[in-house]
N, C-alpha and C. Protein backbone atom coordinates (compact mmCIF):
# COMPACT_ATOMS: atom_id res chain seq x y z
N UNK A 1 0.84 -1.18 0.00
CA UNK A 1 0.00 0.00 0.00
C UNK A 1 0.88 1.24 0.00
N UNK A 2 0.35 2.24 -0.82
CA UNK A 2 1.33 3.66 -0.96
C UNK A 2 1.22 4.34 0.30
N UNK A 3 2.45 4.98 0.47
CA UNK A 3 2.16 5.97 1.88
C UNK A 3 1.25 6.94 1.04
N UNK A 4 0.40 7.69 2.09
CA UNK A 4 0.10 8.70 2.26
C UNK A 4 0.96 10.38 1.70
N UNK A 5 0.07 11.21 1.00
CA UNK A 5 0.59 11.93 0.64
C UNK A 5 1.35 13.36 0.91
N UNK A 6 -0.01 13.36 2.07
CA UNK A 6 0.54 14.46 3.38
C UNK A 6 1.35 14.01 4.02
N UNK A 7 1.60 13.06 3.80
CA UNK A 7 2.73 12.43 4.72
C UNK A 7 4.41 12.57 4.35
N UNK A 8 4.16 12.49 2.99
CA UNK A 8 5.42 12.40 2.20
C UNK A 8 6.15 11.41 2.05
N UNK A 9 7.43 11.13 1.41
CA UNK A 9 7.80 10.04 1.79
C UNK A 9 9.13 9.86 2.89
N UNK A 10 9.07 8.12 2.83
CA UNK A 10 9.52 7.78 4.40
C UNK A 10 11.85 7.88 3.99
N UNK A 11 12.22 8.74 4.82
CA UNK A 11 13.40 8.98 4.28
C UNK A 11 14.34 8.84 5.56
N UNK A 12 15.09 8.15 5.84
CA UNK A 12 15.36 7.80 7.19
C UNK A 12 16.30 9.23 7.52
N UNK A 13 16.25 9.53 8.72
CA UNK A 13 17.33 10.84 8.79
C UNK A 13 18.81 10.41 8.81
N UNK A 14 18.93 9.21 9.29
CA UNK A 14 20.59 9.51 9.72
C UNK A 14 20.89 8.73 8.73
N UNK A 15 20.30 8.62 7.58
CA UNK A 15 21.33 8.55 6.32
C UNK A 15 21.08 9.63 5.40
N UNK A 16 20.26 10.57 5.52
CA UNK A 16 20.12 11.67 4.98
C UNK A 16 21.66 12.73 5.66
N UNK A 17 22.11 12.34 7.00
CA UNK A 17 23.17 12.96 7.84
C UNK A 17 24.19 12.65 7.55
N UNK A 18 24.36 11.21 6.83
CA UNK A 18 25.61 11.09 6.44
C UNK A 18 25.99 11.39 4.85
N UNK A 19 24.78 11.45 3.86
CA UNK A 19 24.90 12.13 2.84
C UNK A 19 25.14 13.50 2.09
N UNK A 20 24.14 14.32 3.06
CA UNK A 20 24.36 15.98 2.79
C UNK A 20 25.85 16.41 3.46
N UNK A 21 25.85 17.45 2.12
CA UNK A 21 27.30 18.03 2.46
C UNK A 21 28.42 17.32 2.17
N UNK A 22 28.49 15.98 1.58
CA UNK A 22 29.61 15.06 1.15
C UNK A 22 29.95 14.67 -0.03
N UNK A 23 30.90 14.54 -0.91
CA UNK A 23 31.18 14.46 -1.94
C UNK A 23 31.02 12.25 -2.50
N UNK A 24 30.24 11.76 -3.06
CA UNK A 24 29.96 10.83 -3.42
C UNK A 24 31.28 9.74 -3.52
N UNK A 25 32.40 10.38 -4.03
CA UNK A 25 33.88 9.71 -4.68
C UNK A 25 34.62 9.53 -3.07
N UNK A 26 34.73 10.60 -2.50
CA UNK A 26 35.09 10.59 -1.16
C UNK A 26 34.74 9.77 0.07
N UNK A 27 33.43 9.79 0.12
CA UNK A 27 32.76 9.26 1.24
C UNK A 27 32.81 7.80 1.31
N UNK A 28 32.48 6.77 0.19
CA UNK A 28 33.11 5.04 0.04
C UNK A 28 31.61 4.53 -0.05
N UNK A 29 31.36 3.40 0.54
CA UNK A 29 30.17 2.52 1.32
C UNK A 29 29.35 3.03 2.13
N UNK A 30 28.50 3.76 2.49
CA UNK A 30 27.78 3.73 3.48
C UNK A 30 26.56 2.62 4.04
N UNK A 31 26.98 1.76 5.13
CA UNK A 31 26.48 0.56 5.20
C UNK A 31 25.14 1.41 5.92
N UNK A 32 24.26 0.30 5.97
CA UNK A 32 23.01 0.83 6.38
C UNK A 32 21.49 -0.73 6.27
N UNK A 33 21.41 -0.58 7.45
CA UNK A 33 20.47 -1.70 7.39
C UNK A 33 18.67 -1.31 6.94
N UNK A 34 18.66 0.12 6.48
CA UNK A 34 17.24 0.59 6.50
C UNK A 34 16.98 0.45 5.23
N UNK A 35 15.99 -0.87 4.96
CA UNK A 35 15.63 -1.38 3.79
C UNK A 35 14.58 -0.51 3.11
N UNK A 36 13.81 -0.09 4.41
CA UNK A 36 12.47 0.62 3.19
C UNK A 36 12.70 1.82 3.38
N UNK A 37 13.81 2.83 3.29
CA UNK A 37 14.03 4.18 3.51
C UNK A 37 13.60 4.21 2.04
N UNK A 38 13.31 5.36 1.07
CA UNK A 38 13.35 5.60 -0.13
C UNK A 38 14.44 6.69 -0.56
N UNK A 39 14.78 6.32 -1.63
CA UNK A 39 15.49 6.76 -2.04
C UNK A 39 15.78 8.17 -2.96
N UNK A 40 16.26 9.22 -2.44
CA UNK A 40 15.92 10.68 -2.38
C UNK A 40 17.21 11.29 -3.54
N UNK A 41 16.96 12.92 -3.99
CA UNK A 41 17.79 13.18 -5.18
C UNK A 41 19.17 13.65 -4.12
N UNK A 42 19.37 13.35 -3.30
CA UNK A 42 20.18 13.78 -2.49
C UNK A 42 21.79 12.27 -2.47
N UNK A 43 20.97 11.26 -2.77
CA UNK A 43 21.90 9.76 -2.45
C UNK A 43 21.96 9.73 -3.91
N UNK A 44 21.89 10.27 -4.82
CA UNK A 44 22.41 10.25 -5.77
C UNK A 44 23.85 9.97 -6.55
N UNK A 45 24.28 9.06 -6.74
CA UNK A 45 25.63 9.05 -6.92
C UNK A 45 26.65 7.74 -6.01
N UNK A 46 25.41 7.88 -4.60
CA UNK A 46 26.50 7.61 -2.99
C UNK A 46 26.35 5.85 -3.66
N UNK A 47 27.31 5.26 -2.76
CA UNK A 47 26.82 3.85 -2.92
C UNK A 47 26.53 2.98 -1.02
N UNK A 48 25.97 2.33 -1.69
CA UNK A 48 24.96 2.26 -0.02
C UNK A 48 25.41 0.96 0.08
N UNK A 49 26.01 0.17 1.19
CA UNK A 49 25.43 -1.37 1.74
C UNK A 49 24.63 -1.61 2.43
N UNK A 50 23.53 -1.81 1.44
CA UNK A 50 22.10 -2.62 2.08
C UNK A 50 22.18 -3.83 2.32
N UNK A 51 21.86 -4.26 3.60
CA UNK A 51 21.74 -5.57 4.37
C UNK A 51 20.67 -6.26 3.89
N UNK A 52 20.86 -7.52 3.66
CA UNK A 52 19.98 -8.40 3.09
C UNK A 52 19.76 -9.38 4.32
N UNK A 53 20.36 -9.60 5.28
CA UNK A 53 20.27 -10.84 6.23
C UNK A 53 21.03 -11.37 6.15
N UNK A 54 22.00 -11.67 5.65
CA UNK A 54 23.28 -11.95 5.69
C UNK A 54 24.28 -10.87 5.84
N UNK A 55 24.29 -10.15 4.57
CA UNK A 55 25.84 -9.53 4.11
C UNK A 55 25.11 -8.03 3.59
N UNK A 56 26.36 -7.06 3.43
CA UNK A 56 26.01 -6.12 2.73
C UNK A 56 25.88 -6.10 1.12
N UNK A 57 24.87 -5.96 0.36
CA UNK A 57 25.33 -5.86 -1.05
C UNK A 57 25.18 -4.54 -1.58
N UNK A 58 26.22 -4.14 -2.29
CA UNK A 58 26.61 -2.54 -2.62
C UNK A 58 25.77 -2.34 -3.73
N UNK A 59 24.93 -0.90 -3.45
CA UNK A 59 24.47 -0.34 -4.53
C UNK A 59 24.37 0.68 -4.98
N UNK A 60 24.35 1.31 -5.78
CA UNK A 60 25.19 2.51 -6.12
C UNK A 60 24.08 3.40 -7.10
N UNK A 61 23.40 4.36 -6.57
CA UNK A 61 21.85 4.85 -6.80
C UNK A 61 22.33 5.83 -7.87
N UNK A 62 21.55 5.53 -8.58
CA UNK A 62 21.51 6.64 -10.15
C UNK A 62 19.96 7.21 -10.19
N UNK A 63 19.65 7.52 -11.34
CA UNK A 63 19.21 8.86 -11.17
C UNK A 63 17.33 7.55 -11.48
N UNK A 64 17.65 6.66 -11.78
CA UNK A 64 16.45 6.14 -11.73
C UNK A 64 15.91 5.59 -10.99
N UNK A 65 16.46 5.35 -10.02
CA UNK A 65 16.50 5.18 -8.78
C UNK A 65 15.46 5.78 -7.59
N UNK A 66 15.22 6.88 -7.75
CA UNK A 66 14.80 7.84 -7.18
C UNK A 66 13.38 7.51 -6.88
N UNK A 67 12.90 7.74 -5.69
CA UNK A 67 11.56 7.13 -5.27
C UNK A 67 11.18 5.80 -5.08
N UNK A 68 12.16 4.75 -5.42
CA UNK A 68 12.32 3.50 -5.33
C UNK A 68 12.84 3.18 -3.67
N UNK A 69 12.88 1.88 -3.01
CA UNK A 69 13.63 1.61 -2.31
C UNK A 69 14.79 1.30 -1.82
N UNK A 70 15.30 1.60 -0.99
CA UNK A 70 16.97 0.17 -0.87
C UNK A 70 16.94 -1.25 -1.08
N UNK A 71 15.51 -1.15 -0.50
CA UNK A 71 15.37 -2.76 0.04
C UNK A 71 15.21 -4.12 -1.06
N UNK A 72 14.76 -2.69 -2.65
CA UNK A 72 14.45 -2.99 -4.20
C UNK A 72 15.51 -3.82 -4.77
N UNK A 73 16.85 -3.14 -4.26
CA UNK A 73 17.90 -3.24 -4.95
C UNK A 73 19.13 -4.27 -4.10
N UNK A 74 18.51 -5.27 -3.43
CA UNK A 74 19.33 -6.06 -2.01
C UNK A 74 18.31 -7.61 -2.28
N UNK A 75 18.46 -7.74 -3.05
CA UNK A 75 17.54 -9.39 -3.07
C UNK A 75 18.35 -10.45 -1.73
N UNK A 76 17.18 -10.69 -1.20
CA UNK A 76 16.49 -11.43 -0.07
C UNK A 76 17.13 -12.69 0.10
N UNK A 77 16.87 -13.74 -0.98
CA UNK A 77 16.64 -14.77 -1.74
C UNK A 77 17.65 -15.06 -2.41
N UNK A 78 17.94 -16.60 -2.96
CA UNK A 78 18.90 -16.29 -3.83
C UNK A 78 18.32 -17.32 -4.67
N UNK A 79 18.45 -17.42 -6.09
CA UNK A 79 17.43 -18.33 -6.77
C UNK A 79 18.63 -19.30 -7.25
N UNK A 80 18.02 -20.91 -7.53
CA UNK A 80 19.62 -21.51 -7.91
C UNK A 80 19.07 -21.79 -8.80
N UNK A 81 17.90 -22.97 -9.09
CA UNK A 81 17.48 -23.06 -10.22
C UNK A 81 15.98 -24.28 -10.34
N UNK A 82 15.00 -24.54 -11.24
CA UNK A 82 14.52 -25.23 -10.70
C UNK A 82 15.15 -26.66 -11.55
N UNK A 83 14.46 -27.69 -10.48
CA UNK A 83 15.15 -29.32 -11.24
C UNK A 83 14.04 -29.85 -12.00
N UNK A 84 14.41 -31.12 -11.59
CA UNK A 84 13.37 -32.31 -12.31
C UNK A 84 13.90 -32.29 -13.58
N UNK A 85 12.45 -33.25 -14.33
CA UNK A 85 13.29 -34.00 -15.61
C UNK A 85 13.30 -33.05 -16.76
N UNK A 86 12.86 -31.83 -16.85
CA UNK A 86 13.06 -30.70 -17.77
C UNK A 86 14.26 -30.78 -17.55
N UNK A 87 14.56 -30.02 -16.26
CA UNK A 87 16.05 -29.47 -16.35
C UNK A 87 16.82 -29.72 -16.97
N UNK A 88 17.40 -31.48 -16.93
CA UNK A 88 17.91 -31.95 -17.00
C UNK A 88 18.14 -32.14 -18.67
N UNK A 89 17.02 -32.44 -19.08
CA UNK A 89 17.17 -32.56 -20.96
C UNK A 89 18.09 -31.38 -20.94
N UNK A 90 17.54 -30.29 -20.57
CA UNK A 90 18.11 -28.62 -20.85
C UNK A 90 19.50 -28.42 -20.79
N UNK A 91 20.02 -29.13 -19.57
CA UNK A 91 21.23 -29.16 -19.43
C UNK A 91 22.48 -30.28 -20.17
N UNK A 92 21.73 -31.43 -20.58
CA UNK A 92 22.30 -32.20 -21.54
C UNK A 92 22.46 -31.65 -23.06
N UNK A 93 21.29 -31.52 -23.45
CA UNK A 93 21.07 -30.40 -24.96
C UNK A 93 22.47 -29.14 -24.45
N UNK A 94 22.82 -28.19 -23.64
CA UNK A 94 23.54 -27.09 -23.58
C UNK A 94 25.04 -28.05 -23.80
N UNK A 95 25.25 -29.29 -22.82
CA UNK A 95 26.98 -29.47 -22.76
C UNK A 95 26.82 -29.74 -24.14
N UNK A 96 25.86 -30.45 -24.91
CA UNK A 96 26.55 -31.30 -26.79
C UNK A 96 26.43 -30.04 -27.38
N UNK A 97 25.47 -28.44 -27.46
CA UNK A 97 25.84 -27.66 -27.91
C UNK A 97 27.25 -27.13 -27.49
N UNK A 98 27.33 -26.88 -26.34
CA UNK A 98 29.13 -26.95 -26.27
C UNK A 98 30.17 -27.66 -26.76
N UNK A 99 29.73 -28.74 -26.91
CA UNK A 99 30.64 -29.61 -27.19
C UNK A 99 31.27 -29.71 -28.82
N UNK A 100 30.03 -29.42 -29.69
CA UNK A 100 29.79 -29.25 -31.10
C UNK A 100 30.69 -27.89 -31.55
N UNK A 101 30.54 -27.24 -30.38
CA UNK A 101 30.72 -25.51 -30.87
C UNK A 101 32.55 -25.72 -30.32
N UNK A 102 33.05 -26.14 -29.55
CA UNK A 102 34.42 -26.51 -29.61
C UNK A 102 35.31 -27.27 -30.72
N UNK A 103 34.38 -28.38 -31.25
CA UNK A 103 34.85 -29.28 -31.92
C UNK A 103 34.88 -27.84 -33.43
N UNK A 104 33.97 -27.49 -33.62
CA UNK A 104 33.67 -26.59 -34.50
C UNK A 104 35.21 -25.39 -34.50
N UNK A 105 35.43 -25.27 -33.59
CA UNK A 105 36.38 -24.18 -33.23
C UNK A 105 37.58 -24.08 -33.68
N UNK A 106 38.14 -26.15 -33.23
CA UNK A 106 39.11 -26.77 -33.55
C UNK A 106 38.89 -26.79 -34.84
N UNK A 107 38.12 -27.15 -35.42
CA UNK A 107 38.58 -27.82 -36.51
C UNK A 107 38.84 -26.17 -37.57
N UNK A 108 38.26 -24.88 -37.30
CA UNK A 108 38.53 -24.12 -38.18
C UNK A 108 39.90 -23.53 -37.71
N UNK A 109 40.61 -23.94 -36.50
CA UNK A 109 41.66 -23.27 -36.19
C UNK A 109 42.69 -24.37 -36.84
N UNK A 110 42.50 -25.60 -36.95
CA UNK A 110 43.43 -26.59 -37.71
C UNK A 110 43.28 -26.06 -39.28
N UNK A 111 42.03 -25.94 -39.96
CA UNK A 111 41.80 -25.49 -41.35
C UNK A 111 43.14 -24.24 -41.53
N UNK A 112 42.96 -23.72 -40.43
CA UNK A 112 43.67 -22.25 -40.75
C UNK A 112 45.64 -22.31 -41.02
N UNK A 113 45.57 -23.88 -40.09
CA UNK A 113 46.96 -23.86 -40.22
C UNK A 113 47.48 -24.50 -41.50
């Protein structure tokens, strides 16, 4: 649900404190665990470590950015892949396309000699 408009939006202060007045190149990482702060024309440039639950992952806010979250740009989750017997064709079909596309490789780099 959207915040409220009289309300404005939600901008945490003490990373607004460590941004104003600082030069982007200078300042480094600013780690920061506040996932749903939004993201203002002020962090423009900065690069932030947003905490995911584990670790920090660095992100570095451009100009499209803006009105979006931190929390947007810090995936949660990590996806590996799904299985079963699809997969598996999928992944057999990819090594003989590899395999074809090497043999292919060789043989025009032998042609050449």
């Amino acid at each position: 649900m959207a915040r409220s408009i009289k309300k404005g939006p939600y901008i945490d202060e003490r990373l607004v404190k460590k941004v104003v007045g600082k030069k982007p190149l200078e300042t480094g990482i600013i780690k920061t665990w506040v996932r749903r702060a939004q993201i203002s024309h002020e962090m423009i440039g900065f690069t932030f470590g947003v905490y995911n639950g584990q670790k920090h992952i660095d992100v570095l806010v451009s100009e499209e950015m803006v009105g979006h979250r931190l929390g947007e740009f810090s995936p949660t989750r990590k996806f590996i892949r799904h299985g079963g017997k699809m997969q598996k064709d999928l992944d057999i079909k990819k090594k003989e396309a590899e395999i074809t596309a090497a043999k292919s490789a060789k043989a025009a780099v032998e042609a050449k000699k």
